[in-house]
Protein backbone atom coordinates (compact mmCIF):
# COMPACT_ATOMS: atom_id res chain seq x y z
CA UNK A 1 148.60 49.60 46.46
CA UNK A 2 146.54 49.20 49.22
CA UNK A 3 144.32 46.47 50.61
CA UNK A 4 142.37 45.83 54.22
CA UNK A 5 144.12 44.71 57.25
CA UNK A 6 142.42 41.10 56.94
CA UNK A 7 144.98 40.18 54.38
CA UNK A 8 148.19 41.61 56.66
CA UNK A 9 150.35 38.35 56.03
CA UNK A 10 148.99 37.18 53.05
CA UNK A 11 150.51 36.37 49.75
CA UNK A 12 149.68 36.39 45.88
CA UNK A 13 151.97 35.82 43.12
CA UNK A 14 150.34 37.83 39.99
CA UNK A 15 151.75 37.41 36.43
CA UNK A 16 150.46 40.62 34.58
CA UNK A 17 151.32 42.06 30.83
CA UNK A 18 151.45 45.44 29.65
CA UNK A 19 150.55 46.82 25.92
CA UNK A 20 153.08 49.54 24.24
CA UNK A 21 150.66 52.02 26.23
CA UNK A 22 151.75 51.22 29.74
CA UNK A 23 147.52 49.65 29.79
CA UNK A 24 146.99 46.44 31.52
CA UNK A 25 146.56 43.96 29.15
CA UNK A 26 146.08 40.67 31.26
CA UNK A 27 146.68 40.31 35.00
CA UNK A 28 146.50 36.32 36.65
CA UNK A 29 147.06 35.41 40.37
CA UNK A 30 148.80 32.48 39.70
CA UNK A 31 149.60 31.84 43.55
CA UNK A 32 146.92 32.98 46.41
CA UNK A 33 146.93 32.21 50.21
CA UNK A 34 144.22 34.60 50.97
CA UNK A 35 141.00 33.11 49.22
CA UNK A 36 138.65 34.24 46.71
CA UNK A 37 137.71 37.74 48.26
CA UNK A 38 142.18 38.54 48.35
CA UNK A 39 142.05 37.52 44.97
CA UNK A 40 139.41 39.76 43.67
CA UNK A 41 141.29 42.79 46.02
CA UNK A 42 144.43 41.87 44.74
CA UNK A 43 143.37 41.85 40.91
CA UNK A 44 141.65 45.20 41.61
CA UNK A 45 144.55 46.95 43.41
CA UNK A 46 146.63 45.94 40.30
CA UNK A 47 143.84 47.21 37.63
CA UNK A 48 143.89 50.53 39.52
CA UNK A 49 147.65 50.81 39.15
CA UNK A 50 147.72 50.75 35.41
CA UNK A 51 148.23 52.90 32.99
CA UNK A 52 151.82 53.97 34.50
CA UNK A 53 152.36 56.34 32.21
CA UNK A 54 155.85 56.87 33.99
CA UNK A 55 157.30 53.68 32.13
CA UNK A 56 156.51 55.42 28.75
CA UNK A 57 159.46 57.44 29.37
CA UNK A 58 161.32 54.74 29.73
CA UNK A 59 163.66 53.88 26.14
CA UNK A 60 161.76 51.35 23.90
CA UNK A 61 164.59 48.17 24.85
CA UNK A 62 163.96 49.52 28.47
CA UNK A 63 159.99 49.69 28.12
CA UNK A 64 160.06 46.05 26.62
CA UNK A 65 161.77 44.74 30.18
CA UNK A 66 158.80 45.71 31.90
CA UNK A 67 156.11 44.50 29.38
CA UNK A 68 155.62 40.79 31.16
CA UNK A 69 155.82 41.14 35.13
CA UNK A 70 155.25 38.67 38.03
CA UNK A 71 154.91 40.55 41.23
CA UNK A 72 154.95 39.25 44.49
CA UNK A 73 152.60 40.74 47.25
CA UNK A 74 152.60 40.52 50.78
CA UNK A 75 150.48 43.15 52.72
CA UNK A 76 152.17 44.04 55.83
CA UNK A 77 151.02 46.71 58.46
């Protein structure tokens, strides 16, 4: 993931869910210290990340762990 250097030190806490395809189906920054324009990076960066197709290899009971996520980010240099 990668975002500009004017949100070095930032933070966003992001609660995402994933269909049985590895596709994004929701993504909401439920914590933001970076304003409106880190918000609409961070929501992007995710967007981009998704479909992982890598977790499809992943068993079904294994898959389902990774189905609801809330991901912490903190840019750093």
């Amino acid at each position: 993931m990668i975002l500009e250097q004017d949100y070095y030190g930032k933070k966003a806490v992001v609660n995402l869910s994933l269909d049985n395809n590895s596709n994004l189906e929701y993504v909401e920054v439920v914590e933001n210290n970076g304003g409106p324009s880190f918000e609409e990076a961070i929501i992007k960066a995710v967007s981009s990340t998704f479909p992982y197709e890598q977790l499809l290899i992943l068993s079904e009971s294994e898959y389902a762990e990774f189905m609801e996520i809330k991901l912490t980010i903190t840019p750093m240099k």
